[in-house]
C-alpha atoms as a PDB file:
ATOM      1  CA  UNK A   1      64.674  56.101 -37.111  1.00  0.00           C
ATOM      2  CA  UNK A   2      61.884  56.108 -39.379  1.00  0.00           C
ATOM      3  CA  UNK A   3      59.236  59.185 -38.797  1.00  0.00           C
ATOM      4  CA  UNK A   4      55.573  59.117 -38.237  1.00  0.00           C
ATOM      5  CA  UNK A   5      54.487  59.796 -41.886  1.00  0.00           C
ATOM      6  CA  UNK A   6      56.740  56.569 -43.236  1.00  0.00           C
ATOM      7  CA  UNK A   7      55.593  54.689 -40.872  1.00  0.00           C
ATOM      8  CA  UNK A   8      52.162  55.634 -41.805  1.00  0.00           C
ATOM      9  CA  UNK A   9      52.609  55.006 -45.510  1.00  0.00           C
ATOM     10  CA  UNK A  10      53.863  51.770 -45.326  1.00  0.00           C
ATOM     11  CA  UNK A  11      51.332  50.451 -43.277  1.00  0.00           C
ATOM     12  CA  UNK A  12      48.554  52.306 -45.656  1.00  0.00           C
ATOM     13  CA  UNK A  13      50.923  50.451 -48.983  1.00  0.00           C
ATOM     14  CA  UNK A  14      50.624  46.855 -46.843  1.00  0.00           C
ATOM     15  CA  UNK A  15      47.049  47.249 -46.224  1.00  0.00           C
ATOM     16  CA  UNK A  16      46.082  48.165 -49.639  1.00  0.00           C
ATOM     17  CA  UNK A  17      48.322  45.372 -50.990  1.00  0.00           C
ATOM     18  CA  UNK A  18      46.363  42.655 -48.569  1.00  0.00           C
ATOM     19  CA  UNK A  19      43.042  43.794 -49.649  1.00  0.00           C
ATOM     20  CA  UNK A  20      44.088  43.244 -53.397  1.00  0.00           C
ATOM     21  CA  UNK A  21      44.753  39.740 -52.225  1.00  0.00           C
ATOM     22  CA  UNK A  22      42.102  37.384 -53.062  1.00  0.00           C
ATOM     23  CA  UNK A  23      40.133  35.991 -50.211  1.00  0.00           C
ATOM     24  CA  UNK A  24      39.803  32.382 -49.328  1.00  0.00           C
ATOM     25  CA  UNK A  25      37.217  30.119 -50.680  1.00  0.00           C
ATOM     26  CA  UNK A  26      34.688  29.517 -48.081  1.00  0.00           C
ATOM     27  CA  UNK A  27      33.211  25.843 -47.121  1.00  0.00           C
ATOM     28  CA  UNK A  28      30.777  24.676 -49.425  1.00  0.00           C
ATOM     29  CA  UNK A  29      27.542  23.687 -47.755  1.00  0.00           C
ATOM     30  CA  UNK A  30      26.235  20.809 -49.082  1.00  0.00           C
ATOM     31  CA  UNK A  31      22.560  21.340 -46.860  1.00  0.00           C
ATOM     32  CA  UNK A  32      22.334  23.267 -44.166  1.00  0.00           C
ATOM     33  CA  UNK A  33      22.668  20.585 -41.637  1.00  0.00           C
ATOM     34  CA  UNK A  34      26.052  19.841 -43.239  1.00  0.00           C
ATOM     35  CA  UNK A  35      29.375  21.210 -44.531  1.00  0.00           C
ATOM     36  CA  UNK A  36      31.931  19.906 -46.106  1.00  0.00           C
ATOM     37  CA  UNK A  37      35.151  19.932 -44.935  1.00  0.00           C
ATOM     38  CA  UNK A  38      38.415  18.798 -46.010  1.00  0.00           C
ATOM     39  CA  UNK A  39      38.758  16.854 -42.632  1.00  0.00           C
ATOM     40  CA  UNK A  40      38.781  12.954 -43.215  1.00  0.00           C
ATOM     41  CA  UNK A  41      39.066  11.151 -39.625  1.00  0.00           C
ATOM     42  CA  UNK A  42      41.615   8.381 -40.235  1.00  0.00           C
ATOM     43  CA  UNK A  43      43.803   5.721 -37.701  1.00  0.00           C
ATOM     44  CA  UNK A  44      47.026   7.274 -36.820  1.00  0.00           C
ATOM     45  CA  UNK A  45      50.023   5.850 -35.058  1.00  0.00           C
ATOM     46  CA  UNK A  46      51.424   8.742 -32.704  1.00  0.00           C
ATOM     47  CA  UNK A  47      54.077   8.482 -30.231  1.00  0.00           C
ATOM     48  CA  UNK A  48      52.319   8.057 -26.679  1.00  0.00           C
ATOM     49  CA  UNK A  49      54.643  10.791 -25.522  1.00  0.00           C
ATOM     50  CA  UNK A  50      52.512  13.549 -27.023  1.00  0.00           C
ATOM     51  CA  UNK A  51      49.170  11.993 -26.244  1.00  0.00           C
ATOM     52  CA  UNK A  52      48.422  15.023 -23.859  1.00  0.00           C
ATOM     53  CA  UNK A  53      48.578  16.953 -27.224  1.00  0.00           C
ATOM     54  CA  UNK A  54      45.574  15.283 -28.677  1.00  0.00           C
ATOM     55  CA  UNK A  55      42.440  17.285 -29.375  1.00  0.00           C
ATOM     56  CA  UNK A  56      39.430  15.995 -27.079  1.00  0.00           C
ATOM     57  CA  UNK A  57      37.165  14.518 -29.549  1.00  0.00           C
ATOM     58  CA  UNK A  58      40.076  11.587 -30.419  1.00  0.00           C
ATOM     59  CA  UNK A  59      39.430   8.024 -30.014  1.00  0.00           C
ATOM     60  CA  UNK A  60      42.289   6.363 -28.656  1.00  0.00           C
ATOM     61  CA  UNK A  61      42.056   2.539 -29.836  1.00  0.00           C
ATOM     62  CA  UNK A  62      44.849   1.024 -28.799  1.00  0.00           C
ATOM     63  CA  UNK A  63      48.896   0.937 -28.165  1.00  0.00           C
ATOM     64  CA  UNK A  64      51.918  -1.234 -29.143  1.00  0.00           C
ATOM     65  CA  UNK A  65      54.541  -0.397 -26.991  1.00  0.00           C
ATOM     66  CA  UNK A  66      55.798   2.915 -27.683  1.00  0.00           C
ATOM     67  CA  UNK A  67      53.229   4.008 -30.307  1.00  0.00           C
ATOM     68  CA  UNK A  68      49.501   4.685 -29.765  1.00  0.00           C
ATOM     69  CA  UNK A  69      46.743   4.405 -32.449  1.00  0.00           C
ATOM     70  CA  UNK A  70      44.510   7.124 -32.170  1.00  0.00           C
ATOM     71  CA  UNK A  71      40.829   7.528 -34.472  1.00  0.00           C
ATOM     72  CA  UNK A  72      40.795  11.711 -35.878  1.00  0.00           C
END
């Protein structure tokens, strides 16, 4: 079993080693009202098995038997 102290220097060694890592880039705001995101909302056929996993601002627009088109 691995003592106190190792345990200790490994997690100091893991923490230095993830703030050496570089950070990620943050959304560019085009004005303040708006920021860009690499979101685009597109028509997508999904199974209507998992439509209870849909996020609550989707559009459903239609089905065709055992698909569902769905507006995200």
């Amino acid at each position: 079993m691995i003592d106190l102290q190792q345990r200790y220097e490994v997690i100091k060694s893991v923490c230095e080693s993830l703030k050496l890592q570089p950070n990620k880039p943050k959304l560019r705001i085009k004005s303040k009202r708006q920021i860009i995101t690499s979101h685009k909302a597109k028509v997508r056929k999904i199974p209507s098995w998992c439509l209870d996993k849909l996020p609550c601002d989707a559009q459903i627009l239609g089905e065709d038997g055992i698909h569902t088109y769905v507006y995200h």
